[in-house]
PDB file of N, CA and C in Angstrom:
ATOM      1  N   UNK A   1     -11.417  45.867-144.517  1.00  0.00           N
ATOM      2  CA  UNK A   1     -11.869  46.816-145.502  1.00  0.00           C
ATOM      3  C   UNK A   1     -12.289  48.096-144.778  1.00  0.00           C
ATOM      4  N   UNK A   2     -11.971  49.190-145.093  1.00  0.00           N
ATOM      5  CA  UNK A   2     -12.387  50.643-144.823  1.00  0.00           C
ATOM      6  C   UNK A   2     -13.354  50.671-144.914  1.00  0.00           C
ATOM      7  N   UNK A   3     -14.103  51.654-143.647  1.00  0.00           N
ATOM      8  CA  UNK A   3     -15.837  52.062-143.969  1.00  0.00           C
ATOM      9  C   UNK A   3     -15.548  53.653-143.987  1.00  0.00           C
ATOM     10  N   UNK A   4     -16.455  54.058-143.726  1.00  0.00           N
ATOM     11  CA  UNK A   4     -16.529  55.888-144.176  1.00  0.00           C
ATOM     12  C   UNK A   4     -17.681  56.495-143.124  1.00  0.00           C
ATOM     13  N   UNK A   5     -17.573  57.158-142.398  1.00  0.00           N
ATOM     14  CA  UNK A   5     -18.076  57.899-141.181  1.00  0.00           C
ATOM     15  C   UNK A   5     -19.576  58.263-142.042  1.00  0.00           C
ATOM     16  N   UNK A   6     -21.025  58.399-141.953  1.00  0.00           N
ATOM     17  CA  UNK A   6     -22.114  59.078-142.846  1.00  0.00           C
ATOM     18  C   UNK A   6     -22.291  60.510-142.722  1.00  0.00           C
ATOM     19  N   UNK A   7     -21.341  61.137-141.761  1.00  0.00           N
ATOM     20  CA  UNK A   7     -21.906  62.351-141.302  1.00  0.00           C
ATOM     21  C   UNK A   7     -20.609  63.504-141.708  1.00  0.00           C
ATOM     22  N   UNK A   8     -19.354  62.957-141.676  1.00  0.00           N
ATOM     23  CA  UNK A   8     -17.844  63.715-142.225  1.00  0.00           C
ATOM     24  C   UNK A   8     -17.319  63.199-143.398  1.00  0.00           C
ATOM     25  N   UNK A   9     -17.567  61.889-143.650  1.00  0.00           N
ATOM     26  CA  UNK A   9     -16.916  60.878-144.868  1.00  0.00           C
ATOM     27  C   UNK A   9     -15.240  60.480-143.989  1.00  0.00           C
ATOM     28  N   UNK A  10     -14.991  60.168-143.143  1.00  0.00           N
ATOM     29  CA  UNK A  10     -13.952  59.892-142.676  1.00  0.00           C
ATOM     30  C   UNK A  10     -13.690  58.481-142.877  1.00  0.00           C
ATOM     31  N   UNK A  11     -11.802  58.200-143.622  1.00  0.00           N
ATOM     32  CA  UNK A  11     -12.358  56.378-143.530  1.00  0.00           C
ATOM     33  C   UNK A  11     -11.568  56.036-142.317  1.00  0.00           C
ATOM     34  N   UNK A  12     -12.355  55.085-142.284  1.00  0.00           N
ATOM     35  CA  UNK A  12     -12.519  54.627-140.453  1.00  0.00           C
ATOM     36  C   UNK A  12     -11.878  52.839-140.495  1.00  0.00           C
ATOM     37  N   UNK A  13     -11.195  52.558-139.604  1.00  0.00           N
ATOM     38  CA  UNK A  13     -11.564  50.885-139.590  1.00  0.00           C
ATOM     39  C   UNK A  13     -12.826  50.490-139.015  1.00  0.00           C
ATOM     40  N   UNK A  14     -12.778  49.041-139.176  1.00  0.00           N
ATOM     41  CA  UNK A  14     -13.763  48.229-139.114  1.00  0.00           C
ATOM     42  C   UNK A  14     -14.365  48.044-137.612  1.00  0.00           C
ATOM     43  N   UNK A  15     -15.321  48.352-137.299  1.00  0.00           N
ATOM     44  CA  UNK A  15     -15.759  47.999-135.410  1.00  0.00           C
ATOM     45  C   UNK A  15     -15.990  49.443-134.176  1.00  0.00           C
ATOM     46  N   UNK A  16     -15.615  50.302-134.946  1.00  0.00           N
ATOM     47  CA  UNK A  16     -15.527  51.221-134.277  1.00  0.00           C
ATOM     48  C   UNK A  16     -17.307  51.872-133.898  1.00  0.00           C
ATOM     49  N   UNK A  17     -17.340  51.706-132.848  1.00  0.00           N
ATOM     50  CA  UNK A  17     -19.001  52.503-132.552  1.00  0.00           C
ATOM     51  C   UNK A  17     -19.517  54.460-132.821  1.00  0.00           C
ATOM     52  N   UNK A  18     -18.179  54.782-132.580  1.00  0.00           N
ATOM     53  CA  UNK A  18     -18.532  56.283-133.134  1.00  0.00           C
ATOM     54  C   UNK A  18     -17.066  56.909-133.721  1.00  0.00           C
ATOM     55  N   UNK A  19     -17.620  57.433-134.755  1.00  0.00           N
ATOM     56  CA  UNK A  19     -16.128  58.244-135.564  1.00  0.00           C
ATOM     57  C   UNK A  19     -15.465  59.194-134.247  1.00  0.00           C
ATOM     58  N   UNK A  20     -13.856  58.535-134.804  1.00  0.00           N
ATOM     59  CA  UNK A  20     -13.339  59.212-133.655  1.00  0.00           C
ATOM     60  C   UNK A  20     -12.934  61.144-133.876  1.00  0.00           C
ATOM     61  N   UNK A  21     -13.200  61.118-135.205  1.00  0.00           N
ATOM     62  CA  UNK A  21     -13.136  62.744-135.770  1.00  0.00           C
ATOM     63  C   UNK A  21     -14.444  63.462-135.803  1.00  0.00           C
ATOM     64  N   UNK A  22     -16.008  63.335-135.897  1.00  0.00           N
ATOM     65  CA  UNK A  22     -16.727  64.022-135.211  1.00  0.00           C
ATOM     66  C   UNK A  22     -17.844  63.989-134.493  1.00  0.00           C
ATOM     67  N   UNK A  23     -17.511  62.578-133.888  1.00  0.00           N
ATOM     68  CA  UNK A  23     -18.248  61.869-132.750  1.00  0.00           C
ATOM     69  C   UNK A  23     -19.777  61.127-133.020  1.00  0.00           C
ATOM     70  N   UNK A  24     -20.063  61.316-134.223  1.00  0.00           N
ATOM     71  CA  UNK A  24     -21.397  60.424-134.790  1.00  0.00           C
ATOM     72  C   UNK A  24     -21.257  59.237-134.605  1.00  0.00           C
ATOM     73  N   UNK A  25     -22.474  58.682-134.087  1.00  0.00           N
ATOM     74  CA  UNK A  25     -22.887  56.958-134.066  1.00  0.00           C
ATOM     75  C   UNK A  25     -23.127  56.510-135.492  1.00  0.00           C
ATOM     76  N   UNK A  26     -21.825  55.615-134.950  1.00  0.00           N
ATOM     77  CA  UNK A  26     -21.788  54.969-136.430  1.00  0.00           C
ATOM     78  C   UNK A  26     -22.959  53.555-136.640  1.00  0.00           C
ATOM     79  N   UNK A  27     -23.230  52.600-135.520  1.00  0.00           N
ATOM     80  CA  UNK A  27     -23.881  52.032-135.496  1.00  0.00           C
ATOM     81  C   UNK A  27     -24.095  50.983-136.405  1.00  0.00           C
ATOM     82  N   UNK A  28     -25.432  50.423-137.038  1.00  0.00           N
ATOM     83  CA  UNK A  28     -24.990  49.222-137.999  1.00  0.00           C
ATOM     84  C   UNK A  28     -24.742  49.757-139.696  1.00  0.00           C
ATOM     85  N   UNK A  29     -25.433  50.676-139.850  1.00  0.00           N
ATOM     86  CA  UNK A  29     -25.081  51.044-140.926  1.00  0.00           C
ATOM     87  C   UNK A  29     -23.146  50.976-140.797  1.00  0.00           C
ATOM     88  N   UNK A  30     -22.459  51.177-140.395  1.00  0.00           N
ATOM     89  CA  UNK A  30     -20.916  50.917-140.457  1.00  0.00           C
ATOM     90  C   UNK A  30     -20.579  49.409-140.780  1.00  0.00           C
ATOM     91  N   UNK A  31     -21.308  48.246-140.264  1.00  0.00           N
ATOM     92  CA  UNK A  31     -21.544  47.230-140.385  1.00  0.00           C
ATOM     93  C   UNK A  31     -21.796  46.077-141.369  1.00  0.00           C
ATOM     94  N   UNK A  32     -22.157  46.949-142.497  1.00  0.00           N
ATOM     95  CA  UNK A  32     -22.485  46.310-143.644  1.00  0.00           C
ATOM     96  C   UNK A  32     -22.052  45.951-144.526  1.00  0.00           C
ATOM     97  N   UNK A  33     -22.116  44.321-145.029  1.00  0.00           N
ATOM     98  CA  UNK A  33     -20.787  44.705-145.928  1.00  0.00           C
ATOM     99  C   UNK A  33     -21.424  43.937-147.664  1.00  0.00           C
ATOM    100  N   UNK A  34     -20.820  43.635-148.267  1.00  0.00           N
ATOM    101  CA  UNK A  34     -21.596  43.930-149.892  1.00  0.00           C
ATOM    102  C   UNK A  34     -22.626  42.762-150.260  1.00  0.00           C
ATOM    103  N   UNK A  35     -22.383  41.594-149.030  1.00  0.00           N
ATOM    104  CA  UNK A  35     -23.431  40.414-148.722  1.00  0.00           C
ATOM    105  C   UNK A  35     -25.102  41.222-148.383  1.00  0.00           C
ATOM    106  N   UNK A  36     -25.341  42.113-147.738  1.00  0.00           N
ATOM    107  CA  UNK A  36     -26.422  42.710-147.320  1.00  0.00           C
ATOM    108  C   UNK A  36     -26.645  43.511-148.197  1.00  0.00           C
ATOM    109  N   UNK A  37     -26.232  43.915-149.216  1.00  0.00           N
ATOM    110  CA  UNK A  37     -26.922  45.229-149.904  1.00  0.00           C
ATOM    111  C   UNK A  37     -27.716  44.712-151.333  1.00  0.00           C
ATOM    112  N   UNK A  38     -28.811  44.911-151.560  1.00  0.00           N
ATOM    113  CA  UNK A  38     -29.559  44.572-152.243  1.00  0.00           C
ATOM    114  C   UNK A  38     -29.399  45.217-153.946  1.00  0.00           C
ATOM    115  N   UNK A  39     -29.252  44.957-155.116  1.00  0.00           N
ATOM    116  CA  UNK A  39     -29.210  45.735-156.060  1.00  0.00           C
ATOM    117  C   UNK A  39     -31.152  46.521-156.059  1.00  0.00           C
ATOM    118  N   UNK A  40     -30.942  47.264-156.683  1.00  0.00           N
ATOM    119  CA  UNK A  40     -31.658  48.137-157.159  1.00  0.00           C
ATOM    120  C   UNK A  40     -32.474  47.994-158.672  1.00  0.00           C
ATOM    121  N   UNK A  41     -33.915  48.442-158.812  1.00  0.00           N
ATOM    122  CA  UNK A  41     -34.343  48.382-160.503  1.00  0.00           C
ATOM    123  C   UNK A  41     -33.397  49.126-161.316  1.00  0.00           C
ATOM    124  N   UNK A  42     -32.729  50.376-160.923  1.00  0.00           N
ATOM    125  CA  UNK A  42     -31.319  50.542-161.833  1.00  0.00           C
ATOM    126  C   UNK A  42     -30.298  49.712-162.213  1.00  0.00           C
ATOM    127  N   UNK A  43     -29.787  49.267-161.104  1.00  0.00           N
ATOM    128  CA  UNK A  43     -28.784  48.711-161.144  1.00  0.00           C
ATOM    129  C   UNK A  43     -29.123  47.305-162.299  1.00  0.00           C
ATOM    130  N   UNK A  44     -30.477  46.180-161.663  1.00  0.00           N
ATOM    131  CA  UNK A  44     -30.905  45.324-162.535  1.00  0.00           C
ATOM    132  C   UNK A  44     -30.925  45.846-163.774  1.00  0.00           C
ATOM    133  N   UNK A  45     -31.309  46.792-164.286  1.00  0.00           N
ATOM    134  CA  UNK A  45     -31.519  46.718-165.413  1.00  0.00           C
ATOM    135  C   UNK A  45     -30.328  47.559-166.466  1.00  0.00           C
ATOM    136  N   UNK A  46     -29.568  48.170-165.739  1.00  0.00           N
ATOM    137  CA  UNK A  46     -28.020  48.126-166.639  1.00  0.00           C
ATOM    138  C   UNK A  46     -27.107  47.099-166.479  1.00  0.00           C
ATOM    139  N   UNK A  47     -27.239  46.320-165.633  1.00  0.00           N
ATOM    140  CA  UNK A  47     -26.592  44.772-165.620  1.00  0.00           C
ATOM    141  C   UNK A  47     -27.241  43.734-166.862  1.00  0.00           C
ATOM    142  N   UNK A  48     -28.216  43.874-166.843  1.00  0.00           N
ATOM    143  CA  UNK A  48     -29.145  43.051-168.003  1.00  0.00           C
ATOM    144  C   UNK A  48     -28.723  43.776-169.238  1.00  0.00           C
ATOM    145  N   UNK A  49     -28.796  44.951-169.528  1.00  0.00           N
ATOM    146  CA  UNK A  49     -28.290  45.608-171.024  1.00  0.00           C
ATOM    147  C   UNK A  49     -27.058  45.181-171.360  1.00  0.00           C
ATOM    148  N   UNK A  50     -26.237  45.870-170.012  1.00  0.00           N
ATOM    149  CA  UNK A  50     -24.683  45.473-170.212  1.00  0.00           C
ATOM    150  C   UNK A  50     -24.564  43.666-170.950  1.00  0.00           C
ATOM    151  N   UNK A  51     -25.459  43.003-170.317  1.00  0.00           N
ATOM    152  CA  UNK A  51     -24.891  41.544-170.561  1.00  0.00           C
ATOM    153  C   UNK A  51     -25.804  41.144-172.113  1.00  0.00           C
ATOM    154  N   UNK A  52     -26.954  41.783-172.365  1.00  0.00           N
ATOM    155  CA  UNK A  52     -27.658  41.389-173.193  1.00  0.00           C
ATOM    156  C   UNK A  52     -26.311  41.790-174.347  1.00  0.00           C
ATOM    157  N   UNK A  53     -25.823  43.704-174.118  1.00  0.00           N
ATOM    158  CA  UNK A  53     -24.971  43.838-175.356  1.00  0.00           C
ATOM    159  C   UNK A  53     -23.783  43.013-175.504  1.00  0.00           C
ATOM    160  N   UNK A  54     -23.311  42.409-174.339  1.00  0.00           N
ATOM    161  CA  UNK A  54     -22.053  41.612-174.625  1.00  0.00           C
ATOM    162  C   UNK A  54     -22.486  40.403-175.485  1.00  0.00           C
ATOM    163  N   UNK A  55     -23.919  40.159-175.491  1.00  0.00           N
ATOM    164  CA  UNK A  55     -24.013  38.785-176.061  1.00  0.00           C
ATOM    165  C   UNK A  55     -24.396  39.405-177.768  1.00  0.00           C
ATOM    166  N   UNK A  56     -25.210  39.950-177.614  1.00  0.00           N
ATOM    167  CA  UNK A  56     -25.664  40.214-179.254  1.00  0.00           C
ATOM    168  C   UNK A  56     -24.660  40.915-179.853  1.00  0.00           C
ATOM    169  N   UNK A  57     -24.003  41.971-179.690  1.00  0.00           N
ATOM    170  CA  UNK A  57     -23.211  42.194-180.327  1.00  0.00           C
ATOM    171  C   UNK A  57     -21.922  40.945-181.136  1.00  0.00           C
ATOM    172  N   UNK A  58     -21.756  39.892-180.659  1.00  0.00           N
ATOM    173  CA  UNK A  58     -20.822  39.415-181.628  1.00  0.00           C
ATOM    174  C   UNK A  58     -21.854  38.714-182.385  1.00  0.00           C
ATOM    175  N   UNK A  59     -23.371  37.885-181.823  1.00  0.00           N
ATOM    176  CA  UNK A  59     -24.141  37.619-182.911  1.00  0.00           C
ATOM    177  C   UNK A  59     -24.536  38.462-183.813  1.00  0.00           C
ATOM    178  N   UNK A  60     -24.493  39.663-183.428  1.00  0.00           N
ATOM    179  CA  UNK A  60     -25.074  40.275-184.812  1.00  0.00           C
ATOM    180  C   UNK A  60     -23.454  40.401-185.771  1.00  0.00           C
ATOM    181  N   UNK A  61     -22.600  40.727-185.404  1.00  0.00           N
ATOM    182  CA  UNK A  61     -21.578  40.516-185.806  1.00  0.00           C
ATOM    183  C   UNK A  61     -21.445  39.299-186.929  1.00  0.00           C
ATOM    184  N   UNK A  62     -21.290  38.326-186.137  1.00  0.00           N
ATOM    185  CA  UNK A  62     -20.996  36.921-187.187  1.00  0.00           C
ATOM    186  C   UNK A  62     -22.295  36.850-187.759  1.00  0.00           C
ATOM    187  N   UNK A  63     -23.902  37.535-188.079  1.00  0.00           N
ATOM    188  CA  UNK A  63     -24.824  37.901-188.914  1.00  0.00           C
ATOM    189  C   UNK A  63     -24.166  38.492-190.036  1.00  0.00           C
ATOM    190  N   UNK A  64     -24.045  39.737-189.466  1.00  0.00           N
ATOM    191  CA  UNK A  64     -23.383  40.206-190.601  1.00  0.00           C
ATOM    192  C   UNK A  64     -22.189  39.941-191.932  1.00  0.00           C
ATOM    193  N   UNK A  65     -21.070  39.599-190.850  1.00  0.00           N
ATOM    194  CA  UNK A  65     -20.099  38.525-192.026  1.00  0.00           C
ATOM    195  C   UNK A  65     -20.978  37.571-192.837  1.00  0.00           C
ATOM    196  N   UNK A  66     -21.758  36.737-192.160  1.00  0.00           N
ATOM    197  CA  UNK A  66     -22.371  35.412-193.118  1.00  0.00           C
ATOM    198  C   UNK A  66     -23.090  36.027-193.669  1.00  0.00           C
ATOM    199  N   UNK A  67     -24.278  37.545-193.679  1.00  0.00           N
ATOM    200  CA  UNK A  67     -24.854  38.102-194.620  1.00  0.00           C
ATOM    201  C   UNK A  67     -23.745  38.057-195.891  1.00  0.00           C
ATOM    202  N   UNK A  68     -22.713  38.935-195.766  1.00  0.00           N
ATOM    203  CA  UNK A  68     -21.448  39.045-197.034  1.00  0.00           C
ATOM    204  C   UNK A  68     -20.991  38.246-197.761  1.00  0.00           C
ATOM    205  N   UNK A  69     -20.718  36.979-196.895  1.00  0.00           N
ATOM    206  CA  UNK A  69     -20.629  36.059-197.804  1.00  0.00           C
ATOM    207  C   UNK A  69     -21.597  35.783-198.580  1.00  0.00           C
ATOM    208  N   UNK A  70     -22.727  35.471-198.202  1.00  0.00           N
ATOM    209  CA  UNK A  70     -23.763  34.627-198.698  1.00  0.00           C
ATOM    210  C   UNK A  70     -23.733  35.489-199.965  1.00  0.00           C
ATOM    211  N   UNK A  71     -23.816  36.905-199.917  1.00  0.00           N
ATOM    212  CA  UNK A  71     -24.083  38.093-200.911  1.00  0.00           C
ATOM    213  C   UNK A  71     -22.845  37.770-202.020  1.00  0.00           C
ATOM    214  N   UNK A  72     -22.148  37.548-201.346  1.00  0.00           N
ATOM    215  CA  UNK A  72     -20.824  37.807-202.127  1.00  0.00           C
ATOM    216  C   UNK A  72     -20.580  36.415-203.286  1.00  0.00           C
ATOM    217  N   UNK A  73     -21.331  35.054-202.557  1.00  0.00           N
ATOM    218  CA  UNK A  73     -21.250  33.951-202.960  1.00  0.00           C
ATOM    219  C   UNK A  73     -22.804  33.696-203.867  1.00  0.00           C
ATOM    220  N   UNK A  74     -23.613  34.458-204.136  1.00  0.00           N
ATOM    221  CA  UNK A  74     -24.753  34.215-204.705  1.00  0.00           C
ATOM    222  C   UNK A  74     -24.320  34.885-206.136  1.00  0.00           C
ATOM    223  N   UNK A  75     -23.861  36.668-205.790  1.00  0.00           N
ATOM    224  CA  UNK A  75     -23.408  37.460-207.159  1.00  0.00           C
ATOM    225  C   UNK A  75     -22.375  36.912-208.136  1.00  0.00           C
ATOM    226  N   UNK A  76     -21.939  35.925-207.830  1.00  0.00           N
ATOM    227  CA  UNK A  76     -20.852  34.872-208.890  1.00  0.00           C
ATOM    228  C   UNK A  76     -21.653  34.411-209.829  1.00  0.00           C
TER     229      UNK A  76
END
């Protein structure tokens, strides 16, 4: 997988100790890969919305249909 130089944005392969385009230590930050990175209180909490809306939305959904019926089946 490609990393990216912090100091030019150059993508670089994997292992290299300093970008070979403008000589910055790349060091461990180059090193890291998506096992080490921690989410964030942002990130948590648009992951939680995102999943809360995937779920309620079809319950409120099939709410709503069985509201109609019920409405629809009482006014007879």
């Amino acid at each position: 997988m490609p990393v990216w130089c912090p100091k030019c944005n150059a993508m670089l392969p994997e292992g290299l100790e300093t970008c070979p385009r403008c000589g910055a230590r790349l060091g461990k930050a180059i090193d890291q890969t998506t096992d080490d990175i921690e989410p964030n209180r942002s990130d948590i909490f648009w992951l939680s919305a995102y999943t809360i809306g995937i779920v309620l939305i079809p319950i409120l959904i099939g709410l709503a249909i069985g509201l109609v019926c019920i409405l629809l089946f009482v006014s007879r």
